[in-house]
Protein backbone atom coordinates (compact mmCIF):
# COMPACT_ATOMS: atom_id res chain seq x y z
CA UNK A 1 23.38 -14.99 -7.52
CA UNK A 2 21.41 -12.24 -8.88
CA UNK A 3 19.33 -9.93 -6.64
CA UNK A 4 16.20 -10.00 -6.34
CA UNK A 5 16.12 -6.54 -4.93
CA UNK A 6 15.71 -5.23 -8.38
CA UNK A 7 12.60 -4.71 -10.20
CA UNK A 8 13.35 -4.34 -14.02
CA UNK A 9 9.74 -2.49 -15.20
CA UNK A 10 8.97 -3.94 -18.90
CA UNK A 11 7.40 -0.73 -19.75
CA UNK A 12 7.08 -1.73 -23.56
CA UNK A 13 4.23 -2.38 -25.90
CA UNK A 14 3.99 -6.15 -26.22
CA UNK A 15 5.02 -9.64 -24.99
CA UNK A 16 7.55 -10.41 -27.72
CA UNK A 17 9.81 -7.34 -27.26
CA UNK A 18 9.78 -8.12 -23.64
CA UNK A 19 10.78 -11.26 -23.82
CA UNK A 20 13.26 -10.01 -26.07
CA UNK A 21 14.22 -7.32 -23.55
CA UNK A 22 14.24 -10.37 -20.75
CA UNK A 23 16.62 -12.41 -23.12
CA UNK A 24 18.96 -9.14 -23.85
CA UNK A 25 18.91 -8.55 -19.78
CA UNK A 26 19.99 -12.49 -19.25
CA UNK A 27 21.53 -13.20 -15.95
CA UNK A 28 21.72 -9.39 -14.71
CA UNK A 29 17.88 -9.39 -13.32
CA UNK A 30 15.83 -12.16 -12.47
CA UNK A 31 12.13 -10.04 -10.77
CA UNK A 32 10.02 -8.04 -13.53
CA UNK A 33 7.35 -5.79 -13.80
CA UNK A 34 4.66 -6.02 -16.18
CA UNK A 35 1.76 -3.36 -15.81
CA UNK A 36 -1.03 -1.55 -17.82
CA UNK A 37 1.13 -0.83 -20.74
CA UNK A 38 1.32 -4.35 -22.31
CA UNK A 39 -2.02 -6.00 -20.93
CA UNK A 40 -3.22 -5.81 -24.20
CA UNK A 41 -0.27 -6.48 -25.83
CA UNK A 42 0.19 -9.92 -24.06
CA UNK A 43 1.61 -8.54 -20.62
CA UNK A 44 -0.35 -11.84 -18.53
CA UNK A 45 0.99 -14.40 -21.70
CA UNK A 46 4.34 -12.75 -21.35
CA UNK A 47 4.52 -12.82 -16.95
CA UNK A 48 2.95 -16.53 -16.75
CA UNK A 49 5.72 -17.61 -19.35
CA UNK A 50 8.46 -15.39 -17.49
CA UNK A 51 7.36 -16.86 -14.13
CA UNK A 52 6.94 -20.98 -15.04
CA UNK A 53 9.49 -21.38 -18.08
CA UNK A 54 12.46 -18.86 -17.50
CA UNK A 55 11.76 -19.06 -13.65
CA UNK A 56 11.80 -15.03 -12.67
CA UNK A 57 10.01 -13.50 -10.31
CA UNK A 58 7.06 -11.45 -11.65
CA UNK A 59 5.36 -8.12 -10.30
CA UNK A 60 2.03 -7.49 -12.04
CA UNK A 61 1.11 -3.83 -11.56
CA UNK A 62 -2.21 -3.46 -12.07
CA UNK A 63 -3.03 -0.69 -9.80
CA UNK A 64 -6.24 -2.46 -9.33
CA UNK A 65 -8.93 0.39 -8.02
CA UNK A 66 -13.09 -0.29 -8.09
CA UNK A 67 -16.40 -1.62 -5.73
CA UNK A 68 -14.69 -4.49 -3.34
CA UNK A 69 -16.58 -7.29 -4.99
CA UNK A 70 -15.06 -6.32 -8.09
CA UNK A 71 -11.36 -6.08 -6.91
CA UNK A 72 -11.69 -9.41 -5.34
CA UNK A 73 -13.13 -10.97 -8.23
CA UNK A 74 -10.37 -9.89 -10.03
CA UNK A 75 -7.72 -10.59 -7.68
CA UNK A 76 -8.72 -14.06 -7.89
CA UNK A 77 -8.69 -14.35 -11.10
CA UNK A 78 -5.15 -12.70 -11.11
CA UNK A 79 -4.13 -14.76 -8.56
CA UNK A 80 -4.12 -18.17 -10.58
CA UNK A 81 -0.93 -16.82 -12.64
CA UNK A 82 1.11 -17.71 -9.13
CA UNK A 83 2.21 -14.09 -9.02
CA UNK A 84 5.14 -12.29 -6.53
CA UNK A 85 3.10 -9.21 -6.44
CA UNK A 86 0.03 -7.23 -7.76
CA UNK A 87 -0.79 -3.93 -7.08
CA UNK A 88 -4.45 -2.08 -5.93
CA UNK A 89 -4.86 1.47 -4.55
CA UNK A 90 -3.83 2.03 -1.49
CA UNK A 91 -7.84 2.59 -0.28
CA UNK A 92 -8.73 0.57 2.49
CA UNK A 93 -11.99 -0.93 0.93
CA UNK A 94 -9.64 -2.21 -1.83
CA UNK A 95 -7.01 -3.77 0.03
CA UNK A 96 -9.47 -5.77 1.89
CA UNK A 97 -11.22 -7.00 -1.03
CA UNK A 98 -7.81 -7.87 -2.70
CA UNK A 99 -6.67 -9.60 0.08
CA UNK A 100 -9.94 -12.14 0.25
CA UNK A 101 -9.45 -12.29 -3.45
CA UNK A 102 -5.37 -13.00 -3.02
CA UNK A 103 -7.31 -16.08 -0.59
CA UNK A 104 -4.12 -18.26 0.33
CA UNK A 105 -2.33 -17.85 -2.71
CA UNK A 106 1.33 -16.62 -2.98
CA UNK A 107 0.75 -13.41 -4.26
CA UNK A 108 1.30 -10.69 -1.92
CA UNK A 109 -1.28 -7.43 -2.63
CA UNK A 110 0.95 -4.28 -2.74
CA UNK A 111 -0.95 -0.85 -1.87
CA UNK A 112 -0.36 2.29 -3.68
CA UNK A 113 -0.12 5.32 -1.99
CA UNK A 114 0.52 8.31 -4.01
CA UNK A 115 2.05 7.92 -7.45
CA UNK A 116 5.73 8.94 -7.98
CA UNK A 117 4.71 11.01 -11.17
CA UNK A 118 2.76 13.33 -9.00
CA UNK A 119 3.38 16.46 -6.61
CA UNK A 120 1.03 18.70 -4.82
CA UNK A 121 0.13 20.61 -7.57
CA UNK A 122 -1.26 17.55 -9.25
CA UNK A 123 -2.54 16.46 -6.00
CA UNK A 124 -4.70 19.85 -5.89
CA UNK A 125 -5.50 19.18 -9.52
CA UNK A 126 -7.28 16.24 -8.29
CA UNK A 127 -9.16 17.54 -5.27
CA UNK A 128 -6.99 15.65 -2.74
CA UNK A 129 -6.98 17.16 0.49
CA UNK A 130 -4.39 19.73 1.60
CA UNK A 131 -0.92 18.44 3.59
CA UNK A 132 2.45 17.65 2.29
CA UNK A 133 2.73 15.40 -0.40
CA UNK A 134 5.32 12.92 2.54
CA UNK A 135 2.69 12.91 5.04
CA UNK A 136 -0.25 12.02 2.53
CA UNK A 137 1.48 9.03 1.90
CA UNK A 138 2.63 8.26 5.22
CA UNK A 139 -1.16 8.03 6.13
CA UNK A 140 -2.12 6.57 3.21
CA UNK A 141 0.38 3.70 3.48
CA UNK A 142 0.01 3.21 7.37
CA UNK A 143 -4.54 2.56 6.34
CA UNK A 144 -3.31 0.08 4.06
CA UNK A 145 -1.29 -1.91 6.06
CA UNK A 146 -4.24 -1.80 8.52
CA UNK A 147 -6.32 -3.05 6.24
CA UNK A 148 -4.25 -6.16 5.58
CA UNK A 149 -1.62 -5.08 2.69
CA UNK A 150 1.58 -7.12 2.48
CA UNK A 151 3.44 -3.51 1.48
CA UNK A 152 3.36 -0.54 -0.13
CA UNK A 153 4.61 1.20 -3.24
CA UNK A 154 5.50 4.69 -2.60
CA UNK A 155 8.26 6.79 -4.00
CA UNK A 156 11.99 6.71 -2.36
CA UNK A 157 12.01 10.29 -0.47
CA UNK A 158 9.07 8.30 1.55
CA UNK A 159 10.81 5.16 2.11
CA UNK A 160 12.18 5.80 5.64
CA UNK A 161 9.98 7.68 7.31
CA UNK A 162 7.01 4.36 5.96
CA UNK A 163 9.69 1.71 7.55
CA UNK A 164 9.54 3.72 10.76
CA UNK A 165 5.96 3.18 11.00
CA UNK A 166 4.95 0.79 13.52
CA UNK A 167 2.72 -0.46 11.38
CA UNK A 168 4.83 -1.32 8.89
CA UNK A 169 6.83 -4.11 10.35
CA UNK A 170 7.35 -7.36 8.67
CA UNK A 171 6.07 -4.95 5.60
CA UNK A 172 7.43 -5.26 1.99
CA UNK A 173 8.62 -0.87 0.86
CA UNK A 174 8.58 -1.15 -2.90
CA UNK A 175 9.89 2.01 -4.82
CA UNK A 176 9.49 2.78 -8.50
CA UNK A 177 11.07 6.33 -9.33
CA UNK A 178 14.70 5.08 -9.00
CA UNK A 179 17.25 6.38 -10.79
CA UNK A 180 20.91 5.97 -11.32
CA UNK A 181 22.52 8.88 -11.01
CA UNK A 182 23.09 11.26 -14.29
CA UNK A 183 19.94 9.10 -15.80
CA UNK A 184 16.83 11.43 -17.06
CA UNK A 185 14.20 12.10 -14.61
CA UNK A 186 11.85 11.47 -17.36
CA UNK A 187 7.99 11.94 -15.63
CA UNK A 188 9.44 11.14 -12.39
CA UNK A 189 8.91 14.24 -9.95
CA UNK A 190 9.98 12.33 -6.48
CA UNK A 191 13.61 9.89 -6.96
CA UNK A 192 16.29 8.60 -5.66
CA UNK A 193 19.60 6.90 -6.47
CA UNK A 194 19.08 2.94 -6.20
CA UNK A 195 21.55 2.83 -3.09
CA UNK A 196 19.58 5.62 -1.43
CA UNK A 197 16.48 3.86 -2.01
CA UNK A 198 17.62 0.76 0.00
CA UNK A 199 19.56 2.84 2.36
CA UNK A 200 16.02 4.51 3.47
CA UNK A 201 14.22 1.27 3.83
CA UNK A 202 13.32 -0.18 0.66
CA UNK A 203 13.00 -3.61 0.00
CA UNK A 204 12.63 -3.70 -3.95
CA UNK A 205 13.11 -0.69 -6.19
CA UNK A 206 11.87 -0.69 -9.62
CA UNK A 207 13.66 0.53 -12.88
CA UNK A 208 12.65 0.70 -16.49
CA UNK A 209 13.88 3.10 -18.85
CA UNK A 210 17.22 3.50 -17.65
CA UNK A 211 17.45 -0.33 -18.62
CA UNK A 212 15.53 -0.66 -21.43
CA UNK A 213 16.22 2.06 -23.31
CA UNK A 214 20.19 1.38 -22.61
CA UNK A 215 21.87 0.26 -25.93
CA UNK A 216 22.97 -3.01 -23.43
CA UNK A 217 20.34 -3.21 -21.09
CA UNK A 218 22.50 -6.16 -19.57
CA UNK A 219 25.15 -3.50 -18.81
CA UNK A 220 22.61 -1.05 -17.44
CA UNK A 221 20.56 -3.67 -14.99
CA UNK A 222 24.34 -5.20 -13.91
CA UNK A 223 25.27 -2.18 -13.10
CA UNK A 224 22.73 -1.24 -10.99
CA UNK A 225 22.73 -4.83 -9.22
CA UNK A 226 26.42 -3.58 -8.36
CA UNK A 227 25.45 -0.31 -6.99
CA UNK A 228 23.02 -2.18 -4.58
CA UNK A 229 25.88 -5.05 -3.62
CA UNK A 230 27.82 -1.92 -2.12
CA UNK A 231 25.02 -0.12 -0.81
C-alpha cells in the first residue's frame, strides 16, 4: 500500500504534464500538491480529476492570505472540489475565516507559518519583527492552531519543537523543504532528509523537484516511500 505520508508537489506549468507526471509516478505516490504555479494552467481541472477519477489524495496550496470575508468566500468556493488540504497564512484573522468557509466539508485548512525559502535576512527584508527565525514560527504556528487550524506547514528543523506544543495535539505537521540526501537544495534555505522530517514530528512531507525532475520519477518517489518505511 502506498503511503500517504508523501506529498509529491506538481510544481509544473499545466494540467496535462501533470497528469503526465502522475501517470509516470504510477503506484509510487498516491497524495499531490497542486499550488499557484499551475492555477492558470489548469491546476483545479487537473486536482478535481486526480481526486474523483484516479482516486489520490490532493493538497491544494493556495496560501490563501486577504480581508476574512474574502478568504471565506473563497474557501468555500474551494471547498466544493472535496479537497485533503488547502493552505492560508498562518494569521489568525485568516484561519478563522477559512475555517467558516471550510463549513463541514472534508477539507482540512493548513496554516503557514514562515516559508521554507526564507531566513532572517529575508525576514528583516520584510519588516518582520526581530527573534529567531524557529521561534517566529513556533508562535506563529501555536496562533493558528488557536484560531482553529487543522495543522501547520512549516519547514522540518521546526517540526519537533511545533509537535511539542501543547497546542498542537491531534494537529496535522506538514513539511515542504525535504530533501533526499545528495539532492540540490535548490531555493530551499531550511531542510531535512525525509526520515528526519518524520523522525521530528511530521506527519506529511512534501517533495517536488527531486521527483519530477528525476529521469524516472517512479524511481525517485519509490525511493523515498522506502526511506520513510525504515524511518
Amino acid at each position: 500500500m502506498t503511503d500517504d505520508r508523501l506529498i509529491v508537489a506538481l510544481d509544473v506549468a499545466d494540467a496535462l504534464t501533470g497528469l503526465e507526471l502522475t501517470r509516470q509516478i504510477g503506484d509510487a505516490a498516491s497524495f499531490y500538491k497542486i499550488g499557484l504555479g499551475m492555477l492558470t494552467g489548469g491546476g483545479l481541472a487537473l486536482a478535481n480529476e486526480l481526486k474523483t477519477e484516479h482516486g489520490k489524495r490532493i493538497f491544494l496550496d493556495m496560501k490563501l492570505f486577504d480581508i476574512g470575508a474574502t478568504v471565506e468566500a473563497a474557501v468555500r468556493g474551494l471547498a466544493q472540489f472535496d479537497l485533503d488540504f488547502l493552505t492560508v497564512h498562518g494569521d489568525p484573522h485568516v484561519v478563522r475565516a477559512a475555517r467558516e468557509g471550510a463549513g463541514g466539508s472534508q477539507t482540512k485548512i493548513l496554516a503557514v507559518t514562515i516559508l521554507t525559502s526564507l531566513d532572517r535576512d529575508d525576514l528583516d527584508a520584510c519588516l518582520i519583527r526581530e527573534g529567531k527565525v524557529a521561534d517566529l514560527v513556533l508562535d506563529r504556528a501555536a496562533a493558528a492552531f488557536e484560531a482553529g487550524a487543522h495543522g501547520v506547514i512549516a519547514s522540518p528543523q521546526e517540526a519537533a519543537a511545533i509537535r511539542a506544543l501543547p497546542e498542537a495535539e491531534g494537529k496535522l505537521i506538514v513539511t515542504p523543504g525535504v530533501r533526499p540526501a545528495g539532492a540540490s537544495l535548490g531555493d530551499q534555505k531550511r531542510v531535512a532528509t525525509p526520515a528526519r522530517a518524520i523522525a521530528d514530528g511530521a506527519d506529511h512531507i512534501v517533495v517536488g523537484r527531486p521527483v519530477w525532475q528525476a529521469d524516472d520519477p517512479h524511481a525517485a518517489a519509490q525511493a523515498i516511500q522506502n526511506e520513510l518505511r525504515g524511518a
